[in-house]
C-alpha atoms as a PDB file:
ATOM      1  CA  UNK A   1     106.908  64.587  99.916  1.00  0.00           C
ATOM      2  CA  UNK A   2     106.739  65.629  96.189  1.00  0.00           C
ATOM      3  CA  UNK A   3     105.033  69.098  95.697  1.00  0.00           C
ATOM      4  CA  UNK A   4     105.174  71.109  92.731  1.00  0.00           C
ATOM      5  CA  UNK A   5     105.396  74.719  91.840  1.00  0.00           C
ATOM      6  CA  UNK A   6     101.311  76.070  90.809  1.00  0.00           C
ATOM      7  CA  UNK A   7     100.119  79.103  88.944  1.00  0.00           C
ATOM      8  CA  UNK A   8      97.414  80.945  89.741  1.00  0.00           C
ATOM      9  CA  UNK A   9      95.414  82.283  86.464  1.00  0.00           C
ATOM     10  CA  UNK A  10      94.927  85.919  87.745  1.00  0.00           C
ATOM     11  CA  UNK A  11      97.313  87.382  85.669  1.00  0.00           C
ATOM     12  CA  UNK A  12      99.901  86.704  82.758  1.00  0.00           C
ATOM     13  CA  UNK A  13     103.187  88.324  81.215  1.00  0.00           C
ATOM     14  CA  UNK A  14     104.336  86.901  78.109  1.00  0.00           C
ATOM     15  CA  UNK A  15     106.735  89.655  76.029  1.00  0.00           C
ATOM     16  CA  UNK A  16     105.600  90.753  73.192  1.00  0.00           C
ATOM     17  CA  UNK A  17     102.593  88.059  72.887  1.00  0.00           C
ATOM     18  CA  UNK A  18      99.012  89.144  71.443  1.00  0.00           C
ATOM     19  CA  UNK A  19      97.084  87.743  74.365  1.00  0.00           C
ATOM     20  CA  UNK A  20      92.866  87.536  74.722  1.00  0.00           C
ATOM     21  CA  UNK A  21      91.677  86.063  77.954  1.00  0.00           C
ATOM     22  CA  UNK A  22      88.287  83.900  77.327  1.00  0.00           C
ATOM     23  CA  UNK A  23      85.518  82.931  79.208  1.00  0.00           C
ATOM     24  CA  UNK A  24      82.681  80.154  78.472  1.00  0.00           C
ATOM     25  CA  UNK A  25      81.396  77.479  80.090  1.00  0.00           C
ATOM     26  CA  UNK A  26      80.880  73.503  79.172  1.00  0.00           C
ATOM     27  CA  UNK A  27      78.316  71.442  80.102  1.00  0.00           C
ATOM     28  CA  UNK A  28      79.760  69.036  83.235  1.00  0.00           C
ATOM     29  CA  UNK A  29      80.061  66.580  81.434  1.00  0.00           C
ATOM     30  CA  UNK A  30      83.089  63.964  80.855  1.00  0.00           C
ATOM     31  CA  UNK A  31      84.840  64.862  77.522  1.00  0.00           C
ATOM     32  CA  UNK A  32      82.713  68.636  77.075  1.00  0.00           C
ATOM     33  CA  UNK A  33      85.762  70.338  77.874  1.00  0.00           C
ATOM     34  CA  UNK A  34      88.052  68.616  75.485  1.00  0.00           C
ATOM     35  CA  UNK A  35      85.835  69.454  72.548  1.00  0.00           C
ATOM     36  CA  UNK A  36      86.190  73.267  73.613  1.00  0.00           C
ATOM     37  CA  UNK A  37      89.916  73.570  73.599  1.00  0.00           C
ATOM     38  CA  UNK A  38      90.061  71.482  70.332  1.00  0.00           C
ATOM     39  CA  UNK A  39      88.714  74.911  69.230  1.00  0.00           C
ATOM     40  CA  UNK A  40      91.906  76.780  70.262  1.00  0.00           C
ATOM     41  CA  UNK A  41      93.862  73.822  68.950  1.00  0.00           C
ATOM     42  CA  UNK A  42      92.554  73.931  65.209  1.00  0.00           C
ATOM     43  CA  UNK A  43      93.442  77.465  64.971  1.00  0.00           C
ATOM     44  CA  UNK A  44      96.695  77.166  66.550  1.00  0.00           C
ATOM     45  CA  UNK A  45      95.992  79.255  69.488  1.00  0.00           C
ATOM     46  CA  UNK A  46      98.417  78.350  72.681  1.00  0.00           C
ATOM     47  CA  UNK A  47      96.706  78.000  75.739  1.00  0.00           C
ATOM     48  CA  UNK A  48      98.923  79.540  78.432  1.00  0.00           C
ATOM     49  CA  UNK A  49      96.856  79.219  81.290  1.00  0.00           C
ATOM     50  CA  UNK A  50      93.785  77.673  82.314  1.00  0.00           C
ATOM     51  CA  UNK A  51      90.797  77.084  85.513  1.00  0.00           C
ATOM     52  CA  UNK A  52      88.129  74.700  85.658  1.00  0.00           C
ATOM     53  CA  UNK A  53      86.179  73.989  88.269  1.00  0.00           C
ATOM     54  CA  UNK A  54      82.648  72.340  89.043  1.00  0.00           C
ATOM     55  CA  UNK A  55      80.848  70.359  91.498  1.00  0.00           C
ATOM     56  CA  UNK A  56      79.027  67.032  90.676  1.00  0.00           C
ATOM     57  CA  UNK A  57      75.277  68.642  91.032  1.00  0.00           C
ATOM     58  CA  UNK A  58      76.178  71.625  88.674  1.00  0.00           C
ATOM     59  CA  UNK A  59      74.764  71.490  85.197  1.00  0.00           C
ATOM     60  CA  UNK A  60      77.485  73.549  83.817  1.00  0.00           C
ATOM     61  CA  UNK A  61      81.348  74.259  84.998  1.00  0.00           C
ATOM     62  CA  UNK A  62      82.987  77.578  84.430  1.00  0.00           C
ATOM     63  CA  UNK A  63      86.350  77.943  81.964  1.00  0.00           C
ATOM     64  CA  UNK A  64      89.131  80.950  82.775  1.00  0.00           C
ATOM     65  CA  UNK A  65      91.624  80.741  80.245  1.00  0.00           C
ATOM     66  CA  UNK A  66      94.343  83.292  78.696  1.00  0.00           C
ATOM     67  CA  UNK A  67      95.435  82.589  74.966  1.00  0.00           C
ATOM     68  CA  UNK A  68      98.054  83.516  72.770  1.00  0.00           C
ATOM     69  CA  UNK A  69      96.888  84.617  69.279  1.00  0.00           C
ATOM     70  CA  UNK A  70     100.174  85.679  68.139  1.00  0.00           C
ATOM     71  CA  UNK A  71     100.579  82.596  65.284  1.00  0.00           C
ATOM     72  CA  UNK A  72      96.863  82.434  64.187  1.00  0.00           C
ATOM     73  CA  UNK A  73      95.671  83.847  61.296  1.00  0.00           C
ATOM     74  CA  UNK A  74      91.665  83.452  62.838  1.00  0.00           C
ATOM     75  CA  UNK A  75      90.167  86.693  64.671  1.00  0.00           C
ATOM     76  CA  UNK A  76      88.812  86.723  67.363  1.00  0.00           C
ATOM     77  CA  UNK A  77      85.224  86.474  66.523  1.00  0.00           C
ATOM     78  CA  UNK A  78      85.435  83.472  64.231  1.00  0.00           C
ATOM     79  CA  UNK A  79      86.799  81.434  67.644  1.00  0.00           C
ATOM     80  CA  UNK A  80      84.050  83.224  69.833  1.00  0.00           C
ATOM     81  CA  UNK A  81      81.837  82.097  67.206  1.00  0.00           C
ATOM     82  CA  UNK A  82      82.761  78.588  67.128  1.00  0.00           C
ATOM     83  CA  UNK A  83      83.214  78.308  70.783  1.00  0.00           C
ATOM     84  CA  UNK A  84      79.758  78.918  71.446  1.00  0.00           C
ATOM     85  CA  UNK A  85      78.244  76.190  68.617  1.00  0.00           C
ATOM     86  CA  UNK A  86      80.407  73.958  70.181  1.00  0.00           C
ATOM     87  CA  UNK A  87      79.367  74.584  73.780  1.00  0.00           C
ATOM     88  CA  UNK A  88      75.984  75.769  73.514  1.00  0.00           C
ATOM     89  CA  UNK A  89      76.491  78.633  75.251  1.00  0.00           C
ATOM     90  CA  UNK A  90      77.243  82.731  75.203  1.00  0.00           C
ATOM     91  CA  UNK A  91      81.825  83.569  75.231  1.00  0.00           C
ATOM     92  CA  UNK A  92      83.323  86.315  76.203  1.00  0.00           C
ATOM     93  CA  UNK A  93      86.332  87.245  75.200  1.00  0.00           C
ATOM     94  CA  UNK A  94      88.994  90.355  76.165  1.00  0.00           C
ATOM     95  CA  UNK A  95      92.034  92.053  74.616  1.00  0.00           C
ATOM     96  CA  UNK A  96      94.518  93.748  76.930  1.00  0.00           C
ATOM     97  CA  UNK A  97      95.123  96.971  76.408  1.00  0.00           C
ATOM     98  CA  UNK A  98      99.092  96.288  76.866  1.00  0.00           C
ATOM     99  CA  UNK A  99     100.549  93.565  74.616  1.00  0.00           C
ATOM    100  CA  UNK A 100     101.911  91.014  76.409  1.00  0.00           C
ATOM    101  CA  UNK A 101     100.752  91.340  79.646  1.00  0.00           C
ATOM    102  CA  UNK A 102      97.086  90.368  81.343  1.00  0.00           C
ATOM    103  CA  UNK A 103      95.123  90.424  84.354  1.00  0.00           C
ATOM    104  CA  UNK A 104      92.251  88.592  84.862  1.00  0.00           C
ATOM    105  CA  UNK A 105      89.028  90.790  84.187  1.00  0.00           C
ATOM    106  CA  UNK A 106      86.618  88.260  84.042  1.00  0.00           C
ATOM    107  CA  UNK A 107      86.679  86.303  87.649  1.00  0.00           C
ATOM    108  CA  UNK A 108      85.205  88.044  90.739  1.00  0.00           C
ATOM    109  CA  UNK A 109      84.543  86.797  94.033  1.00  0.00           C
ATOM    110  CA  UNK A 110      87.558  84.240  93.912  1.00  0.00           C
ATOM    111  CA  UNK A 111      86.319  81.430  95.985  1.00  0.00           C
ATOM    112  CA  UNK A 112      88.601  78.629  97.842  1.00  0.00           C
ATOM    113  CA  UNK A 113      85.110  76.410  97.295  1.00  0.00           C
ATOM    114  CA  UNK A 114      81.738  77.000  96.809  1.00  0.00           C
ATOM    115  CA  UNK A 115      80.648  79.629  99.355  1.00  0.00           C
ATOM    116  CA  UNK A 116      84.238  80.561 100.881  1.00  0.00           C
ATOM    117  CA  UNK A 117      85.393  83.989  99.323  1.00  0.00           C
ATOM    118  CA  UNK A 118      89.215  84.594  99.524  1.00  0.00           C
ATOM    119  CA  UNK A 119      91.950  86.901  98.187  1.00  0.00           C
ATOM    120  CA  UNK A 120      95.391  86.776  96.312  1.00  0.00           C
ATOM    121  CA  UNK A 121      98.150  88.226  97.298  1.00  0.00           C
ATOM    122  CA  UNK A 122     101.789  88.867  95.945  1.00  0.00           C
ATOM    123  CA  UNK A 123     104.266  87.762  97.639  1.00  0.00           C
ATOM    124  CA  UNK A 124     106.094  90.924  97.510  1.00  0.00           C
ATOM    125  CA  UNK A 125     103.153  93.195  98.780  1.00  0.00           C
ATOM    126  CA  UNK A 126     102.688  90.628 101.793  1.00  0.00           C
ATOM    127  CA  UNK A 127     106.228  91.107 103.078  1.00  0.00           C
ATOM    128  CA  UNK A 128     106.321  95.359 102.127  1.00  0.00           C
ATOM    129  CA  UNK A 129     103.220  95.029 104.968  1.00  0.00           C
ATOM    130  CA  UNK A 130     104.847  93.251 107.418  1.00  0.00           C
ATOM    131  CA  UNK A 131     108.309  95.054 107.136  1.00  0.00           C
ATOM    132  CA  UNK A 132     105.690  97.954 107.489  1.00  0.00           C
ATOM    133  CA  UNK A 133     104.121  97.118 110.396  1.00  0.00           C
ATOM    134  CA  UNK A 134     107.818  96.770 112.127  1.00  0.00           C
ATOM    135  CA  UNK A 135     108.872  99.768 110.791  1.00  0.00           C
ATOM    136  CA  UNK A 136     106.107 101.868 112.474  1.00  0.00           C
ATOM    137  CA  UNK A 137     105.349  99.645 115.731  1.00  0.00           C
ATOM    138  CA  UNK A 138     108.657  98.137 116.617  1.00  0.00           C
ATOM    139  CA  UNK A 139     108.669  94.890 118.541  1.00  0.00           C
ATOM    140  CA  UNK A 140     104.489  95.327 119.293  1.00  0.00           C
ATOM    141  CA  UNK A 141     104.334  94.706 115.554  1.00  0.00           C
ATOM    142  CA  UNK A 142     105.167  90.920 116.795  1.00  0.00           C
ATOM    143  CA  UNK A 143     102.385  90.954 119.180  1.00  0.00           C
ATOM    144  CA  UNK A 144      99.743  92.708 116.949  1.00  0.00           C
ATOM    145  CA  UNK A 145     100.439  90.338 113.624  1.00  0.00           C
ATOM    146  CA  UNK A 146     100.019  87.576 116.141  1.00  0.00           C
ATOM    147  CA  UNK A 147      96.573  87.986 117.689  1.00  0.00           C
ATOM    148  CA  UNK A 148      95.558  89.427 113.894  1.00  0.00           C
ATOM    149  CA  UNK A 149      95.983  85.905 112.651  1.00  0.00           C
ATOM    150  CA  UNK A 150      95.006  83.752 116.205  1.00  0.00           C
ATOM    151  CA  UNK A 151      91.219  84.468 115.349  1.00  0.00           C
ATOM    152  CA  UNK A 152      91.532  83.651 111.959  1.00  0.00           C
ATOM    153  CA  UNK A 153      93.315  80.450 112.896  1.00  0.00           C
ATOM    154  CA  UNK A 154      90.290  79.517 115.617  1.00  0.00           C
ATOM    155  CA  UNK A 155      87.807  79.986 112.808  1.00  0.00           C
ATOM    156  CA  UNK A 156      89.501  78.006 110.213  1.00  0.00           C
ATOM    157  CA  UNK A 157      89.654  74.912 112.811  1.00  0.00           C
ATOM    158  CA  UNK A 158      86.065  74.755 114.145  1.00  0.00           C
ATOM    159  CA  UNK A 159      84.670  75.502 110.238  1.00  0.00           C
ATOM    160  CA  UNK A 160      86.550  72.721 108.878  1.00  0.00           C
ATOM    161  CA  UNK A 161      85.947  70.395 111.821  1.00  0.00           C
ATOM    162  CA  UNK A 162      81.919  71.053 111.068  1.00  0.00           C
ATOM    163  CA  UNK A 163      82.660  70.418 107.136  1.00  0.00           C
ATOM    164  CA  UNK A 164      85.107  67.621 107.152  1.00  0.00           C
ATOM    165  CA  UNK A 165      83.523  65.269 110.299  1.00  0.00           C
ATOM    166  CA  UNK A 166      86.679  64.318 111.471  1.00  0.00           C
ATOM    167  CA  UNK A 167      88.352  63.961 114.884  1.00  0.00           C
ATOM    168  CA  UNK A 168      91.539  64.290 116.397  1.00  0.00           C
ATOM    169  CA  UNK A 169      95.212  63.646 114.555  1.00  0.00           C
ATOM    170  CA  UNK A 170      93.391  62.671 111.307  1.00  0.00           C
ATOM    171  CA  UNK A 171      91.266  65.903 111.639  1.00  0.00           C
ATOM    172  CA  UNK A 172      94.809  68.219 112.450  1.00  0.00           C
ATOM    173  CA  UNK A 173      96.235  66.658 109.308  1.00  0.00           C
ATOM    174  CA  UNK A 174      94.315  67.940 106.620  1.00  0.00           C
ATOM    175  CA  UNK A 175      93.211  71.457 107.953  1.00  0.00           C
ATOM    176  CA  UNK A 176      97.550  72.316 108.125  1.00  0.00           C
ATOM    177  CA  UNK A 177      97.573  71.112 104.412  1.00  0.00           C
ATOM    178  CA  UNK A 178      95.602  74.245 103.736  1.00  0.00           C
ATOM    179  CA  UNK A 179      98.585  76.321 104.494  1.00  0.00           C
ATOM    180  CA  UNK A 180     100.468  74.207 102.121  1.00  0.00           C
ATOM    181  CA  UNK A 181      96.912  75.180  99.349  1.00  0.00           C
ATOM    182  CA  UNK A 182      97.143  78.355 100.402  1.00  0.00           C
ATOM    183  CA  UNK A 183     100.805  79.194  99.784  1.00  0.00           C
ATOM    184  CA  UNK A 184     101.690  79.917 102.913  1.00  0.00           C
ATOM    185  CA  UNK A 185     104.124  77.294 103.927  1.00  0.00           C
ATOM    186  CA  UNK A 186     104.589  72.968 104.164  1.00  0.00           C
ATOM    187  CA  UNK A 187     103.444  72.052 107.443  1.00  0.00           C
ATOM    188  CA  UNK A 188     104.319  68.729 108.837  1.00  0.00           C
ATOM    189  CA  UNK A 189     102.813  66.940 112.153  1.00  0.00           C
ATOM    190  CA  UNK A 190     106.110  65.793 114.074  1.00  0.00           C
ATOM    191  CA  UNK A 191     104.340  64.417 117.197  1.00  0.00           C
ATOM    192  CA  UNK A 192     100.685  64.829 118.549  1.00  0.00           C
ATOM    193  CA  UNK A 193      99.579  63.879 122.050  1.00  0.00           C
ATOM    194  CA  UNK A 194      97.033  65.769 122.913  1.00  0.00           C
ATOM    195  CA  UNK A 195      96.179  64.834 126.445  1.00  0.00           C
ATOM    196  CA  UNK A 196      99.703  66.048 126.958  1.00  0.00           C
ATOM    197  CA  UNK A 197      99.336  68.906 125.338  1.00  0.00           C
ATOM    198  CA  UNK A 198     102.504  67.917 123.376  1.00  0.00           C
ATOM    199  CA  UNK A 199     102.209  68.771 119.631  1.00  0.00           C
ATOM    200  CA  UNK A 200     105.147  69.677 117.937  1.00  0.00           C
ATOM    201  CA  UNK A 201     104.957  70.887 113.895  1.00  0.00           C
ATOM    202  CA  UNK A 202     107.669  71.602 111.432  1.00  0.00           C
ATOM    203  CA  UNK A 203     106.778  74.492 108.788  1.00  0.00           C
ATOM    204  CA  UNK A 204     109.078  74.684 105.475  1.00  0.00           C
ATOM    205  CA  UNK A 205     109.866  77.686 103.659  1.00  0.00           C
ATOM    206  CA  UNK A 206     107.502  80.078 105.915  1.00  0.00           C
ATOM    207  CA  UNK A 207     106.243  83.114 103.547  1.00  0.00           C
ATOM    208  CA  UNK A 208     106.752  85.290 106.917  1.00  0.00           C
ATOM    209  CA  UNK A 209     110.034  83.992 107.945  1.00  0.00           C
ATOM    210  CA  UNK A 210     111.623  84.579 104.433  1.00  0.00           C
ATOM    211  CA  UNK A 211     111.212  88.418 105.056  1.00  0.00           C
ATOM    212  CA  UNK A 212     113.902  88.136 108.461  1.00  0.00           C
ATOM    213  CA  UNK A 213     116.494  85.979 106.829  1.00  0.00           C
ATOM    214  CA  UNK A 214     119.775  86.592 108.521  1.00  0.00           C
ATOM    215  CA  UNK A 215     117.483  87.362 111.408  1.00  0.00           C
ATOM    216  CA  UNK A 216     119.468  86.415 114.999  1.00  0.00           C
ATOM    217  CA  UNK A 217     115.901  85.435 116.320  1.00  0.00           C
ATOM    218  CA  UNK A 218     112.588  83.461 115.423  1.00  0.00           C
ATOM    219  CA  UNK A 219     110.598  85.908 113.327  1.00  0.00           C
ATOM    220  CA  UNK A 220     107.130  83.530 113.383  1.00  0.00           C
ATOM    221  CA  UNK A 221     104.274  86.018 114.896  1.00  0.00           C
ATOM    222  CA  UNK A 222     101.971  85.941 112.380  1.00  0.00           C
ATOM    223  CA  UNK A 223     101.634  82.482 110.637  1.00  0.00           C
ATOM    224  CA  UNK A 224     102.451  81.287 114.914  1.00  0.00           C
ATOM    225  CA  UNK A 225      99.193  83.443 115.870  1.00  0.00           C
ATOM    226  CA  UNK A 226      96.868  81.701 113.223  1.00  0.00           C
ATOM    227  CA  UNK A 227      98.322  78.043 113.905  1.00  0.00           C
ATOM    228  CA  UNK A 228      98.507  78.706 117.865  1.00  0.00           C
ATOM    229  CA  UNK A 229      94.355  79.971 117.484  1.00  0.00           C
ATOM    230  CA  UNK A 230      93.553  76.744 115.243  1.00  0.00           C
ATOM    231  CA  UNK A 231      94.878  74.121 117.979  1.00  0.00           C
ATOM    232  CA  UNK A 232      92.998  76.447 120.661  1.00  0.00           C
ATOM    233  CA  UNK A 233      89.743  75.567 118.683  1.00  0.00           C
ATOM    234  CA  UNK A 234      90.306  72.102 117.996  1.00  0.00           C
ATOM    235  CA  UNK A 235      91.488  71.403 121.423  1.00  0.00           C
ATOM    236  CA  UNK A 236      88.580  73.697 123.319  1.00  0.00           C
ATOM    237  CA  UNK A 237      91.903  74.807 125.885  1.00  0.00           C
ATOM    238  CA  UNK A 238      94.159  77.893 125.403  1.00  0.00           C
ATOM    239  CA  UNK A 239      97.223  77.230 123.854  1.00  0.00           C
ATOM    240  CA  UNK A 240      99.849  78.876 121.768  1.00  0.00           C
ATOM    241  CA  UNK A 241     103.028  77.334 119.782  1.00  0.00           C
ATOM    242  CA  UNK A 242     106.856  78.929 120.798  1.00  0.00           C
ATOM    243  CA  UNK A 243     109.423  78.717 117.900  1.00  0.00           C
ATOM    244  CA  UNK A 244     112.254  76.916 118.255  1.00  0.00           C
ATOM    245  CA  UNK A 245     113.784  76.664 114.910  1.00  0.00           C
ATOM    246  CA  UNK A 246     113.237  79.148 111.985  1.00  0.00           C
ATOM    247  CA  UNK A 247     114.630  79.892 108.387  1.00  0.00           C
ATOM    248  CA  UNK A 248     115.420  83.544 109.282  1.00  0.00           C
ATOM    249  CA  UNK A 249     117.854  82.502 111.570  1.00  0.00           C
ATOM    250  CA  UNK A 250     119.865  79.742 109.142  1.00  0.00           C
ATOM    251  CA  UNK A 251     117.723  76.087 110.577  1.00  0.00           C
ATOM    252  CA  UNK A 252     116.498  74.588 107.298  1.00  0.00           C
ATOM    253  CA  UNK A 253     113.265  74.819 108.783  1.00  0.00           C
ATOM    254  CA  UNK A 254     110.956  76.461 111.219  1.00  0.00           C
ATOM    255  CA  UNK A 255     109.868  74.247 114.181  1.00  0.00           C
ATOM    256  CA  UNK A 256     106.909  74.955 116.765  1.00  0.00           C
ATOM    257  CA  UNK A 257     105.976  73.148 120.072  1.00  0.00           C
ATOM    258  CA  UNK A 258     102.627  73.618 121.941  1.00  0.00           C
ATOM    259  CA  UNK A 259     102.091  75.317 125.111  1.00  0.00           C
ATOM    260  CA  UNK A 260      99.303  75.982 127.392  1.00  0.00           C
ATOM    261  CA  UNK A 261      98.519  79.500 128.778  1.00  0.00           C
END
């Protein structure tokens, strides 16, 4: 499978850049957005980052974008100005206070899709939690991070079963890509037999397990909790997965097999 690294536009480092992060919005309409960034374009402004979203029944779709306004010789309000002719609607603009470096003021609740409020987190704060949580609890920190995320998991499978209206494997398939979305880790089905109870899933380059490398022992509690709760709800029986394989211990991949309990 092909994947590709993503950035999220929350926040931007560029040394020694004159940065403005802009937001406007553009009728939903094929072709409206093009016409705004020809704005930046014809003043030489970079784009560096940029999110757009909308759903078919909106009338207008929201634009996040940081610039770089180091090689233009336009200010500020002469784009603003011409951004809103050309869109037909109000743009607000800011400056960061530190040159060369951003964070997004403008966007607040983030939303995974309409209605569904969720967070961003650093990869780096994640792991100083769970390293944490070991240092202060010891080996309960394994059981705690595990029923923290087995709710979480059981909601995630019965709301997405409701939205999506589909059964079974096919169902199982796309709620794990939204660990994949949600930069968790790449999880692939290996075998599914449900009446068997014998589901087996392969998770590569595990955000938890990362923290353990050179671990002797599987380190999946907490990313094990939420998938062992989301095959609980789909299957209406209490189950949990066991680790077999895992990065922190040298496998190339972590590796999970369903029982019941």
């Amino acid at each position: 499978m092909v994947v590709f690294e993503r950035y999220i536009p929350w926040m931007i480092y560029a040394k020694d850049r004159d940065l403005r992060e802009f937001y406007f919005t553009v009728p939903n309409k094929p072709g409206q957005l093009k016409k705004a960034l020809e704005v930046f374009a014809k003043y030489n402004i970079n784009i560096l980052n940029i999110s757009a979203h909308a759903m078919p029944e909106w009338d207008r779709a929201p634009i996040f974008t940081f610039v770089d306004f180091t090689d233009t010789d336009a200010s500020v309000e002469e784009v603003k100005r011409e951004l809103e002719q050309t869109t037909q609607g109000e743009v607000y603009v800011k400056t960061s206070p530190v040159r060369g470096f951003m964070m997004d003021e403008f966007a607040f609740p983030l939303y995974a899709f309409p209605g569904v409020r969720s967070i961003v987190m650093l990869e780096l704060d994640f792991q100083e939690m769970i390293k944490g949580l070991y240092e202060k609890l010891g080996k309960n920190a394994a059981v705690f991070l595990y029923y923290l995320a087995y709710s979480g998991g059981k909601f995630i499978g019965e709301y997405l079963s409701e939205k999506l209206g589909l059964k079974g494997r096919e169902l199982l398939i796309e709620i794990l890509k939204t660990y994949q979305a949600g930069g968790w880790g790449r999880v692939e089905l290996l075998t599914y037999d449900p009446d068997e109870l014998k589901i087996t899933l392969r998770l590569h380059d595990s955000i938890e397990c990362r923290i353990f490398e050179g671990s002797k022992e599987c380190t999946s509690h907490f990313i094990r909790g939420h998938l062992s709760g989301l095959l609980s709800g789909l299957l209406g029986v209490n189950v949990r997965f066991m680790e077999s394989k895992c990065i922190a211990k040298g496998d190339p991949y972590c590796e999970f097999y369903l029982e019941k309990v």
